[in-house]
Structures are given as C-alpha cells and as structure tokens.
C-alpha atoms as a PDB file:
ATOM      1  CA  UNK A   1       3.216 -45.225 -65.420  1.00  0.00           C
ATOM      2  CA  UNK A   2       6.067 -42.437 -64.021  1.00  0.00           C
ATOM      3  CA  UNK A   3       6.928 -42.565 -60.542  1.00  0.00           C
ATOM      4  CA  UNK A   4       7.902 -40.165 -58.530  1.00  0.00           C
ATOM      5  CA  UNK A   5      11.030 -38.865 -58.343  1.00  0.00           C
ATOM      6  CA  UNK A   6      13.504 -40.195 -55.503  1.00  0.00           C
ATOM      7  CA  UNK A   7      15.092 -37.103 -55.143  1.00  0.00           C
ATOM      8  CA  UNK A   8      11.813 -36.054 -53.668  1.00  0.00           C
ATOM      9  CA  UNK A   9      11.455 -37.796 -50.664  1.00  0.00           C
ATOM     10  CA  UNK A  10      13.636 -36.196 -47.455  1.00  0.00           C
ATOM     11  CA  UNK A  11      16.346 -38.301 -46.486  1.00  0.00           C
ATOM     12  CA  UNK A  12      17.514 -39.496 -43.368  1.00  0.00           C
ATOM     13  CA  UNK A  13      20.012 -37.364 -42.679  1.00  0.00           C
ATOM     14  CA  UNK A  14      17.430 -33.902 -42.916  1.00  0.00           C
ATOM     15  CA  UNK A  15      14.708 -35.605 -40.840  1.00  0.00           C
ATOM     16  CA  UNK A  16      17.645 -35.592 -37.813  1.00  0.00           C
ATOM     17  CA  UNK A  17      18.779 -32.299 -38.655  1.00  0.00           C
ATOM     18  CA  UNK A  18      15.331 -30.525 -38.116  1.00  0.00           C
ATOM     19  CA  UNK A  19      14.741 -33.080 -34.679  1.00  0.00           C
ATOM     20  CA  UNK A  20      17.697 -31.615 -32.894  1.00  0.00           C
ATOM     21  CA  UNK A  21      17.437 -28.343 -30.265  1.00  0.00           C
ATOM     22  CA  UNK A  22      20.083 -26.101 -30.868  1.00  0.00           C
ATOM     23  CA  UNK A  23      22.011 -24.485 -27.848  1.00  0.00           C
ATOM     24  CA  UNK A  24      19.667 -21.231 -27.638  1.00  0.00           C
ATOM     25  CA  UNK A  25      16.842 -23.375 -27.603  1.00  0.00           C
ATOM     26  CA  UNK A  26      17.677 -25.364 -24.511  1.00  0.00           C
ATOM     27  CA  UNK A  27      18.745 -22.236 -22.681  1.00  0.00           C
ATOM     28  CA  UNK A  28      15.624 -20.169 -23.461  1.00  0.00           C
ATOM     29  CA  UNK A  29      13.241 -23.329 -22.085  1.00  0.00           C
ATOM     30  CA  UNK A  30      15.782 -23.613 -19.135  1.00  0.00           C
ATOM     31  CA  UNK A  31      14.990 -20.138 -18.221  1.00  0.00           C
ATOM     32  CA  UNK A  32      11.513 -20.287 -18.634  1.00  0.00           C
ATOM     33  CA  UNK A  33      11.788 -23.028 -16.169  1.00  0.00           C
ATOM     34  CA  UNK A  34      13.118 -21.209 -13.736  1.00  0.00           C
ATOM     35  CA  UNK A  35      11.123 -18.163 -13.833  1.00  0.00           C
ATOM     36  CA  UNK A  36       8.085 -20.629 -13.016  1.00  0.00           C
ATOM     37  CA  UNK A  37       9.660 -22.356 -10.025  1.00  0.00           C
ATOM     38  CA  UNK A  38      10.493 -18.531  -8.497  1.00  0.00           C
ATOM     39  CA  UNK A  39       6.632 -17.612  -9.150  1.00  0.00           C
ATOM     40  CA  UNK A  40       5.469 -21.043  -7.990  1.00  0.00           C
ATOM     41  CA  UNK A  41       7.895 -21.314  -4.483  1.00  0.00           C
ATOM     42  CA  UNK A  42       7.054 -17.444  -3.882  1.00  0.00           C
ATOM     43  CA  UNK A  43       3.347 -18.141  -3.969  1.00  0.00           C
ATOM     44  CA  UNK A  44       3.741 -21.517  -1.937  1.00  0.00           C
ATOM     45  CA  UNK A  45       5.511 -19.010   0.527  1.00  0.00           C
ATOM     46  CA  UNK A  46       2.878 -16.650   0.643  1.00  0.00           C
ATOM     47  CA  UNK A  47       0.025 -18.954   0.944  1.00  0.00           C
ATOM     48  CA  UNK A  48       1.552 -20.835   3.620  1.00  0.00           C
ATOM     49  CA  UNK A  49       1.772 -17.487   5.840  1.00  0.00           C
ATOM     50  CA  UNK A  50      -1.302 -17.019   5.411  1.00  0.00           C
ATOM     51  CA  UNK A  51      -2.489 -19.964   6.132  1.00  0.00           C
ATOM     52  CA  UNK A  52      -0.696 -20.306   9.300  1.00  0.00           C
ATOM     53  CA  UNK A  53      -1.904 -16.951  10.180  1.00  0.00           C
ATOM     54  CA  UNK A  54      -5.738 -18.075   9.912  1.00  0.00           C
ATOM     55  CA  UNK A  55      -5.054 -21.226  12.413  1.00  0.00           C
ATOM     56  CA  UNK A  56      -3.233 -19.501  14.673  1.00  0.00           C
ATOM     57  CA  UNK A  57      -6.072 -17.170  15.281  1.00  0.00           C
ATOM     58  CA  UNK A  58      -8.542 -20.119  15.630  1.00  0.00           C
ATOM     59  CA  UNK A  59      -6.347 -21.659  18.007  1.00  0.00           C
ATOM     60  CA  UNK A  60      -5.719 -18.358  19.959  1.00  0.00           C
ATOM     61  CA  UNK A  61      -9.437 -17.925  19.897  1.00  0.00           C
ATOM     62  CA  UNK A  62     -10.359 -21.544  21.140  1.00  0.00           C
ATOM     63  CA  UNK A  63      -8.086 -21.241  23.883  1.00  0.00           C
ATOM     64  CA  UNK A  64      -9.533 -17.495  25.213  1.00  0.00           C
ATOM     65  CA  UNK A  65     -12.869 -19.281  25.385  1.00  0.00           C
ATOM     66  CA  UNK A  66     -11.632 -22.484  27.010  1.00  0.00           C
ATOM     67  CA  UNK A  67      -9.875 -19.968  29.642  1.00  0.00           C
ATOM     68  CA  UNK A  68     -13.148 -17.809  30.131  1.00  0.00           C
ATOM     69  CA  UNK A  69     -15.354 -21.292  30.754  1.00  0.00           C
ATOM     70  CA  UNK A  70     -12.933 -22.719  33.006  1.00  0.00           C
ATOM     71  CA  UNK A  71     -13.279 -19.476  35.074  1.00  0.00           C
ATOM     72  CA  UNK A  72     -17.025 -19.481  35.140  1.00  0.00           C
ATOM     73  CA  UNK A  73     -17.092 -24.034  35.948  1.00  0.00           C
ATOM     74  CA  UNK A  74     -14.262 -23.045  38.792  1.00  0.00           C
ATOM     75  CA  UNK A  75     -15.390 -19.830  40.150  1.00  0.00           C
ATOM     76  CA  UNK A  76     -11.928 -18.693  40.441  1.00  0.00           C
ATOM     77  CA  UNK A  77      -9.988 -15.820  38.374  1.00  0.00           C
ATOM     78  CA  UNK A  78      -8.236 -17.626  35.449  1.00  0.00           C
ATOM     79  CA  UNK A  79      -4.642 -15.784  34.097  1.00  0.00           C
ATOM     80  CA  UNK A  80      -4.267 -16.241  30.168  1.00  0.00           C
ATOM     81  CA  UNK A  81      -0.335 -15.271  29.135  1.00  0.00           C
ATOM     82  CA  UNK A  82       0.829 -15.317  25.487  1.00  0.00           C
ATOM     83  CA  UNK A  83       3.335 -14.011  23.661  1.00  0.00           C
ATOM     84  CA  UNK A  84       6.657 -14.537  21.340  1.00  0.00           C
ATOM     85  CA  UNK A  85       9.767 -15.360  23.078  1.00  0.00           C
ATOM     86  CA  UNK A  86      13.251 -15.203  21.829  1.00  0.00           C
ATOM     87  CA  UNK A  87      14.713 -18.298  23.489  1.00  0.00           C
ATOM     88  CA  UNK A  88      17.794 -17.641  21.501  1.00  0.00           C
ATOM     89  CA  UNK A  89      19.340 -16.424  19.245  1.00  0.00           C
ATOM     90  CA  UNK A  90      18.047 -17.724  16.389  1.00  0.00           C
ATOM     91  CA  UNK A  91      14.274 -18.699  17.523  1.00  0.00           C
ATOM     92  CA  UNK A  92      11.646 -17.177  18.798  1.00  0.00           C
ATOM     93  CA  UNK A  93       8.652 -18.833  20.646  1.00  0.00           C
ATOM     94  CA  UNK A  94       4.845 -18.004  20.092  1.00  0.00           C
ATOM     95  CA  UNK A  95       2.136 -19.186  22.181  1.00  0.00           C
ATOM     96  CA  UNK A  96      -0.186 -18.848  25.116  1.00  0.00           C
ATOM     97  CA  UNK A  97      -0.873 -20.624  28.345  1.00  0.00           C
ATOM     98  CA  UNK A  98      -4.177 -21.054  30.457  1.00  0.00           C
ATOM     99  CA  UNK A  99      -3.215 -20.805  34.701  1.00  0.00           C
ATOM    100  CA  UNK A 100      -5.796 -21.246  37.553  1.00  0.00           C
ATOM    101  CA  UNK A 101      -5.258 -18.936  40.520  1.00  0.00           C
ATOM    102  CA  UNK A 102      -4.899 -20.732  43.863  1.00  0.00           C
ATOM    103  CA  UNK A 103      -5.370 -18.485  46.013  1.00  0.00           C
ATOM    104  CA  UNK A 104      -8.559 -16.427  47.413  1.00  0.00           C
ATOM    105  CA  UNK A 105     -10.544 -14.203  44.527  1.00  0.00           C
ATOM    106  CA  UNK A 106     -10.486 -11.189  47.069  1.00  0.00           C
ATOM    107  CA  UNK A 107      -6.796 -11.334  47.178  1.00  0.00           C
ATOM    108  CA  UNK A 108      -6.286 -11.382  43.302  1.00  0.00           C
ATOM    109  CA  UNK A 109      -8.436  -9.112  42.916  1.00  0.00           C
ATOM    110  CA  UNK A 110      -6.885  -6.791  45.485  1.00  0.00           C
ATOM    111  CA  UNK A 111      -3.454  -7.224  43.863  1.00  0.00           C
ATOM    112  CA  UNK A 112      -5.105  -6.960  40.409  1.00  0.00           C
ATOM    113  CA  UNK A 113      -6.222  -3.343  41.732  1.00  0.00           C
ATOM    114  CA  UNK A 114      -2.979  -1.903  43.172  1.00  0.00           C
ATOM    115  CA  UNK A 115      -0.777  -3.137  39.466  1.00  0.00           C
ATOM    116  CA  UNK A 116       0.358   0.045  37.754  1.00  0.00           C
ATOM    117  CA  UNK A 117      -1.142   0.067  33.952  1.00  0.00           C
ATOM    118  CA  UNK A 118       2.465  -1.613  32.183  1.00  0.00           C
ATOM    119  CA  UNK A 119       2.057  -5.012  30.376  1.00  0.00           C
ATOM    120  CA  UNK A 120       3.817  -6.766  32.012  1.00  0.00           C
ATOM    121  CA  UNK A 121       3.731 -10.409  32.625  1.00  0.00           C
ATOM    122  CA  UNK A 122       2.243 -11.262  36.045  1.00  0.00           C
ATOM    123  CA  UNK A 123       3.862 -13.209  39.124  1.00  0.00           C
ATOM    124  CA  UNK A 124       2.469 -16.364  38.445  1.00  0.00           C
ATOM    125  CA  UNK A 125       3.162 -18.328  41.502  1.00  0.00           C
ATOM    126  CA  UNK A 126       0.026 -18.405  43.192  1.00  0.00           C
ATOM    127  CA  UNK A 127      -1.408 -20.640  40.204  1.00  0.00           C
ATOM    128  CA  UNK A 128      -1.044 -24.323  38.527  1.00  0.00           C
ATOM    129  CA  UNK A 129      -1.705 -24.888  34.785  1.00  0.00           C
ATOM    130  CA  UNK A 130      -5.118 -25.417  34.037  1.00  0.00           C
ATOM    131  CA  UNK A 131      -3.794 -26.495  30.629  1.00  0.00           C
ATOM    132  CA  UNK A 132      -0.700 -27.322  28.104  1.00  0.00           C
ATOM    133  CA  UNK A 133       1.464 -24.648  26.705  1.00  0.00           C
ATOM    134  CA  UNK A 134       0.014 -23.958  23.269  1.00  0.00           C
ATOM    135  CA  UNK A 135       2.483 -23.116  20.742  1.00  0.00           C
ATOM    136  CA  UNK A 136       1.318 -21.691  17.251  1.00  0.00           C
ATOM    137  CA  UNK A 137       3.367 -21.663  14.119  1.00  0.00           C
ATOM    138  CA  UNK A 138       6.926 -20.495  13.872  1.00  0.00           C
ATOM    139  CA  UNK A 139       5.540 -18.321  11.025  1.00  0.00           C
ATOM    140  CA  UNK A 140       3.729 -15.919  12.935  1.00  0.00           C
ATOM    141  CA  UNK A 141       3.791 -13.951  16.180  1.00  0.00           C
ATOM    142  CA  UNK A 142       1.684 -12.736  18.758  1.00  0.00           C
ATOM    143  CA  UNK A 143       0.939  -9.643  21.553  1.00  0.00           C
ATOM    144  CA  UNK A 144      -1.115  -7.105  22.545  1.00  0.00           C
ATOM    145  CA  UNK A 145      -2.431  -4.500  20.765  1.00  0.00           C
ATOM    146  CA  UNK A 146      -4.558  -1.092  22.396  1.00  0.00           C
ATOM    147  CA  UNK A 147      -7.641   0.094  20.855  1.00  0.00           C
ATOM    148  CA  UNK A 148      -5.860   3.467  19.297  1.00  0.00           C
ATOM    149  CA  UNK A 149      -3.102   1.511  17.551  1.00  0.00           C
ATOM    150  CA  UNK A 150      -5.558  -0.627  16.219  1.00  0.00           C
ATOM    151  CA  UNK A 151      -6.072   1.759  13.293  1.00  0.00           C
ATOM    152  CA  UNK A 152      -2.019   1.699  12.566  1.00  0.00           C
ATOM    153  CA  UNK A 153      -0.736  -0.492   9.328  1.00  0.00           C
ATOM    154  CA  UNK A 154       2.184  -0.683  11.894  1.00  0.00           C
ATOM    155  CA  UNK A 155       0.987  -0.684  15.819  1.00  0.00           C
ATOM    156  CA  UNK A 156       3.145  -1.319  18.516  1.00  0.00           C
ATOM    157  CA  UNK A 157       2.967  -4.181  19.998  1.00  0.00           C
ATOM    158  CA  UNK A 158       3.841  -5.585  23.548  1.00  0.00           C
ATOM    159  CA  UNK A 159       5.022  -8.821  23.834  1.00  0.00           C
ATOM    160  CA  UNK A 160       5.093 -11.392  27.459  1.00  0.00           C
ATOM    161  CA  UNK A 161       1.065  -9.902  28.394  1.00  0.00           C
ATOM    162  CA  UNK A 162      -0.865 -11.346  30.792  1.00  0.00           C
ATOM    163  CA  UNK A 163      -4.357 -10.847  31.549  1.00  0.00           C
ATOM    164  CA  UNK A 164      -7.237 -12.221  33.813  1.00  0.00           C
ATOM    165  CA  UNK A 165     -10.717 -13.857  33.360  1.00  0.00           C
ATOM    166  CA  UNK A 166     -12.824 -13.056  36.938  1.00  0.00           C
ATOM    167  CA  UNK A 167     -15.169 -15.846  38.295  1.00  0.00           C
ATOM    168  CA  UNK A 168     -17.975 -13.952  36.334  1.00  0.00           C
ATOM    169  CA  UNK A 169     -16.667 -14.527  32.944  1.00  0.00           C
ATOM    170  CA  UNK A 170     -15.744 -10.759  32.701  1.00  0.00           C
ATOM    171  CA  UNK A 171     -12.236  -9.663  31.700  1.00  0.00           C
ATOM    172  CA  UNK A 172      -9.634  -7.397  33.371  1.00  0.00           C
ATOM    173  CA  UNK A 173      -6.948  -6.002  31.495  1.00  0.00           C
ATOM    174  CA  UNK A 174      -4.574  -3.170  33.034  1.00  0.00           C
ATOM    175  CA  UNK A 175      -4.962  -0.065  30.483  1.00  0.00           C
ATOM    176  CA  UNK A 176      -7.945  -0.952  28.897  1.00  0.00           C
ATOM    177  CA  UNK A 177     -11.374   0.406  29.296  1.00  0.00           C
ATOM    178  CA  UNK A 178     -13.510  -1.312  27.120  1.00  0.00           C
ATOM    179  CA  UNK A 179     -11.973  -4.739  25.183  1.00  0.00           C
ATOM    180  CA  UNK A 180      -8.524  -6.460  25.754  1.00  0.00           C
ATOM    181  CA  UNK A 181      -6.838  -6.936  22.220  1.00  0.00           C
ATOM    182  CA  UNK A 182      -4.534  -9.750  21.042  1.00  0.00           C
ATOM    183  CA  UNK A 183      -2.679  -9.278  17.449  1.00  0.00           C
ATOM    184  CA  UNK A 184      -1.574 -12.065  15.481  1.00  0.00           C
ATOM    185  CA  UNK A 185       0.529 -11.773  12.538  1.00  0.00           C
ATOM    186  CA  UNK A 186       3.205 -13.498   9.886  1.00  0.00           C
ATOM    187  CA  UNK A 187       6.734 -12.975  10.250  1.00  0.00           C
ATOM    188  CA  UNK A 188       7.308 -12.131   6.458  1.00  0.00           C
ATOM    189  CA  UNK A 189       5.896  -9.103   5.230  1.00  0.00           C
ATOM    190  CA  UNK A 190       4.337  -8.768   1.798  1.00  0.00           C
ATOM    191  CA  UNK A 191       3.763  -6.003  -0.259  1.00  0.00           C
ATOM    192  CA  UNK A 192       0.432  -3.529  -0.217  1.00  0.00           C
ATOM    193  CA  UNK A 193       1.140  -1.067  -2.484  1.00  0.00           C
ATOM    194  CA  UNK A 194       4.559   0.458  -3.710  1.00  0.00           C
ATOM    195  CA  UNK A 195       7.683  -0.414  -1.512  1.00  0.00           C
ATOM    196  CA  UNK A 196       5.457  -0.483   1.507  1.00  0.00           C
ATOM    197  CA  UNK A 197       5.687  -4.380   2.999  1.00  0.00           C
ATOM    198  CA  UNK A 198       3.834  -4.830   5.904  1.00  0.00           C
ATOM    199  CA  UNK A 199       2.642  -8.262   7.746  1.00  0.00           C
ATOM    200  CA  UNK A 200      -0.478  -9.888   7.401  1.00  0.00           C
ATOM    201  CA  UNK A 201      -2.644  -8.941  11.061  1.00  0.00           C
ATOM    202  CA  UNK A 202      -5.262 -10.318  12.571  1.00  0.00           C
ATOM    203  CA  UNK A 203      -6.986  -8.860  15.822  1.00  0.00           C
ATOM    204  CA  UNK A 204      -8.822 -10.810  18.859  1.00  0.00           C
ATOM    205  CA  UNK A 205     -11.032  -8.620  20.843  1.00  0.00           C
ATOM    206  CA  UNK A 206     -11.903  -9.467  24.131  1.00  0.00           C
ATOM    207  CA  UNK A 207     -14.886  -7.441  25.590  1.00  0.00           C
ATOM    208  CA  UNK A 208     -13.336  -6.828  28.941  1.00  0.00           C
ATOM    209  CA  UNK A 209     -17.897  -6.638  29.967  1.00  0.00           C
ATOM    210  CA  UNK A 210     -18.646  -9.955  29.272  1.00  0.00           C
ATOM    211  CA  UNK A 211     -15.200 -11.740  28.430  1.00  0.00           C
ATOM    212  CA  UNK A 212     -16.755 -12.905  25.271  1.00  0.00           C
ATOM    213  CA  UNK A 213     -14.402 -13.399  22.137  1.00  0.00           C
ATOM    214  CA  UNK A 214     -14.212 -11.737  18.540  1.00  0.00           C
ATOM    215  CA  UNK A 215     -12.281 -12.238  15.206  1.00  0.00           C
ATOM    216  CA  UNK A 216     -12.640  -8.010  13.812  1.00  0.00           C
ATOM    217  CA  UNK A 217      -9.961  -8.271  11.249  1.00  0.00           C
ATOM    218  CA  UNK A 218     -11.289  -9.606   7.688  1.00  0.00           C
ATOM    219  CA  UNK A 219      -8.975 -12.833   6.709  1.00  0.00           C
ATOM    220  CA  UNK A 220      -7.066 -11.999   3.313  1.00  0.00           C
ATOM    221  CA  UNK A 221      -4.217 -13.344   1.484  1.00  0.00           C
ATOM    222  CA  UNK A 222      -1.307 -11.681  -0.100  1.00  0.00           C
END
C-alpha cells in the first residue's frame, strides 16, 4: 500500500505565512474603524439633542400648568419668566421661574395695562417665588416667539420674557392678541436639505382665553 507523498502536506512555515496581516491590511480595517466611530458619535450627538429638546418641552409645559393652577388655588396674578442667559462668557443659562404677586390684583392689573408692548422682563419686586428656578438642558434654549414668525424656519426670538397668569386662569401677554408662544430649541443645528442647517423647534402655545397649554410643533429627529 503507497502513501501519500510528504511533499504534499503544507508545512509549518506556509501555514504562518498565510496567518499574518500585511501592513495594508491593518490600515484599511483601522480606517474602517474610524469611519464607524464618526457615524456612531455623530448620531449619539444628534439623538441626544433631540432628546433633550423633547424633555425640555415637557418640563416647560408642566411648569406653565403648575403656574396657571397656582393662580386659580391663590386667586392672585401669577408672573412666569423664562429665558437663556449668558452668565458669561462661555455659558449660557436656560430656564423658567414661577413668582406670586404680593400685592393687590387691581394694582397689577393696572400696571399690566399702562406697559408699552416690548418683551421685556418685568419688575419683579412685588412677588416671592412660588417655586424653584427650573433649569433645562444646556443643549437647548428658550424665548418667545409671535404668531407671524411662527411660520419662519428662522423666527426671531426674544429672550428674558415675562408674562402673567390672572386669578381666572386666563393669560396676558403684551403684543399678543390671541395665544402667548414659547419656542424651545437645540443649540446645534442639523441639516434639512442642502447647506441649509437649522435647529430643531418646538412651540408652546398658550391661549391667552383660557390660559390652557399646547405642544403644536410635531416632535422629529434629525
């Protein structure tokens, strides 16, 4: 009986040749690598935007119905301010704060009357806190918004705004004739189309009527 030949079987030395990654190699699966971690930590980025962005306008919505109840259980007019402020600079602050008024309703509503129709944040020294400063995620910032600009992929917005809950539950707001608007959005813009990167926006209406509270802008993600 014949055996095989030896000279068939691979030797030792061919099985470690053929095991071994050649220089190329190594850089072509580094650089694969690398592409994935930019795709992966770009959509980590974008998620966590808008992510943010969605419980920031929970929060902000929370606390415009916690103001509007406390105004109705108190029988008082109840200020709500928000905003982002640069407190230096290299931050900037966004948030919102619930304040009772102290003094007589005739009298704020008398100096509610006589304001010119500017944003601008209120003297607040006639009221007390009704409740902690609420500050929202560094990734996103907050003002006001009117009606017209609502339309705009880029309205103006008014930052330090402070407007006013009456005993009834109604709203007063100092240009608007119909609904109070809040705008929250991210800091980073993203892309929608072309070169044109605009922030992700959300919109609070507040039916200046009734006081009562509404999400109108869809939730989406980049």
């Amino acid at each position: 009986m014949r055996h095989p030949p030896h000279a068939l079987a691979p030797s030792p030395d061919a099985c470690r040749t053929r095991a071994a990654f050649t220089l190329f190699e190594l850089l072509a699966v580094l650089t694969l690598i690398s592409i994935g971690l930019v795709v992966l930590l770009g959509s980590y980025s974008s998620w966590g935007s808008a992510n943010a962005l969605t419980g920031a306008t929970r929060v902000l919505e929370a606390g415009l119905q916690q103001a509007r109840a406390l105004a109705l259980s108190r029988g008082a007019y109840v200020a709500f301010d928000y905003g982002s402020f640069e407190t230096n600079d290299i931050q900037t602050v966004t948030g919102f704060q619930i304040y009772l008024c102290t003094n007589e309703n005739a009298e704020v509503a008398a100096e509610l009357q006589s304001l010119s129709a500017t944003p601008v944040a209120l003297d607040l020294s006639q009221t007390i806190p009704a409740a902690p400063y609420q500050r929202l995620s560094g990734h996103v910032r907050l003002g006001h918004v009117t009606e017209a600009a609502i339309a705009s992929s880029t309205p103006q917005i008014s930052q330090g705004v402070t407007f006013f809950f009456r005993p009834d539950g109604s709203a007063w707001s100092w240009d608007d004739a119909r609904a109070h608007y809040l705008c929250v959005y991210t800091q980073d813009r993203f892309a929608r189309g072309g070169n044109n990167a605009q922030p992700l926006l959300r919109y609070l209406r507040v039916d200046l009527a009734t006081g009562l509270v509404t999400v109108i802008q869809e939730e989406v993600t980049p």
